[in-house]
Structures are given as structure tokens and as C-alpha cells.
Protein backbone atom coordinates (compact mmCIF):
# COMPACT_ATOMS: atom_id res chain seq x y z
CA UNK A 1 -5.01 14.67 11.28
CA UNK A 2 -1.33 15.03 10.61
CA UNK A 3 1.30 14.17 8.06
CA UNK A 4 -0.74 15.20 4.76
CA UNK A 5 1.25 14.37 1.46
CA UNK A 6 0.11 15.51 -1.53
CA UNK A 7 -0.30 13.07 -4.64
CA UNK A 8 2.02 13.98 -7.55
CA UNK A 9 -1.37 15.00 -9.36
CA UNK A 10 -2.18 17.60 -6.97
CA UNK A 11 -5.75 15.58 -6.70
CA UNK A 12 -5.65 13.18 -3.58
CA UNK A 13 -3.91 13.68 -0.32
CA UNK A 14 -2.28 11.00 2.05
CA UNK A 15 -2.65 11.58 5.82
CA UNK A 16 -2.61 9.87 9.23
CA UNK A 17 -5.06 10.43 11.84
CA UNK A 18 -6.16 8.47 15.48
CA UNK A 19 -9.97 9.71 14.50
CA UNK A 20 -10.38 5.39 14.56
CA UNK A 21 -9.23 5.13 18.20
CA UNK A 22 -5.96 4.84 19.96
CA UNK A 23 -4.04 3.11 17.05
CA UNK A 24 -3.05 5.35 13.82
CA UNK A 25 -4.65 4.72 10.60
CA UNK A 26 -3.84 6.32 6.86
CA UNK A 27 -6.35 7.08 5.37
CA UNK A 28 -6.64 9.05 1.45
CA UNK A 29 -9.31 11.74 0.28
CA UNK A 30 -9.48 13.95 -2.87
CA UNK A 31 -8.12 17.69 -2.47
CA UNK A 32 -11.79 19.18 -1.64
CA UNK A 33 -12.52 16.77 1.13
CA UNK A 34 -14.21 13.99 -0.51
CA UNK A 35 -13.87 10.12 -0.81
CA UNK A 36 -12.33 10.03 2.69
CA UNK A 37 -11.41 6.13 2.94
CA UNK A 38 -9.32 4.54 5.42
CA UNK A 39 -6.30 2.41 4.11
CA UNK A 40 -4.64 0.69 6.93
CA UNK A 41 -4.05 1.01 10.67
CA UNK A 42 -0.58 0.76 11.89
CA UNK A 43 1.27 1.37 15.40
CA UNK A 44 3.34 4.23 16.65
CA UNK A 45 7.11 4.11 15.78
CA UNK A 46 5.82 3.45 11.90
CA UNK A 47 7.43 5.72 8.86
CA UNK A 48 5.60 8.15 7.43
CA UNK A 49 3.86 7.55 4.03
CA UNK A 50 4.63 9.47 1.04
CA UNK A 51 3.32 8.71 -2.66
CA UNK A 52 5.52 6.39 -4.56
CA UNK A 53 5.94 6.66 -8.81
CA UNK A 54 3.08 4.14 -9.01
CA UNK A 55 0.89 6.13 -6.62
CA UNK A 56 1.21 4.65 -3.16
């Protein structure tokens, strides 16, 4: 896991992780480890995410 941003609520956080395979996914979870769901997968050379004013 790498990248972790922190939602402007202090009560999600935004990360990237290979834990899906080769390719790099984002995936979300609440601050005490919970609700881990993954959002997207994308390739290598790809931004990092950060949370926007509307969320993500």
C-alpha cells in the first residue's frame, strides 16, 4: 500500500496498492480499517489521487 491521502473529514483514506496483481488499483477504506473497496485499476506512469472539494 502506498500513497494514502486523507479525506478532508479525517474519516476515509485514499490509497494505491498492487495487492490485485501486477496492475495498480485505488482503492478507499474508513480511518480504522474498514469498508476496504476497490475503485479502479490503472497503469504505472498514472498521477496520484488526492480528494477533490466534492470528495474524489
Amino acid at each position: 500500500n502506498e500513497n494514502p491521502s486523507w479525506s478532508p473529514d479525517g474519516r476515509q483514506i485514499l490509497f494505491s496498492s498492487t495487492r490485485m496483481g501486477p496492475e495498480k488499483a485505488l482503492f478507499v477504506m474508513y480511518a480504522n480499517g474498514r469498508g476496504q473497496r476497490m475503485l479502479l485499476r490503472y497503469s504505472n506512469g498514472v498521477g496520484i489521487a488526492n480528494w477533490g472539494p466534492n470528495r474524489l
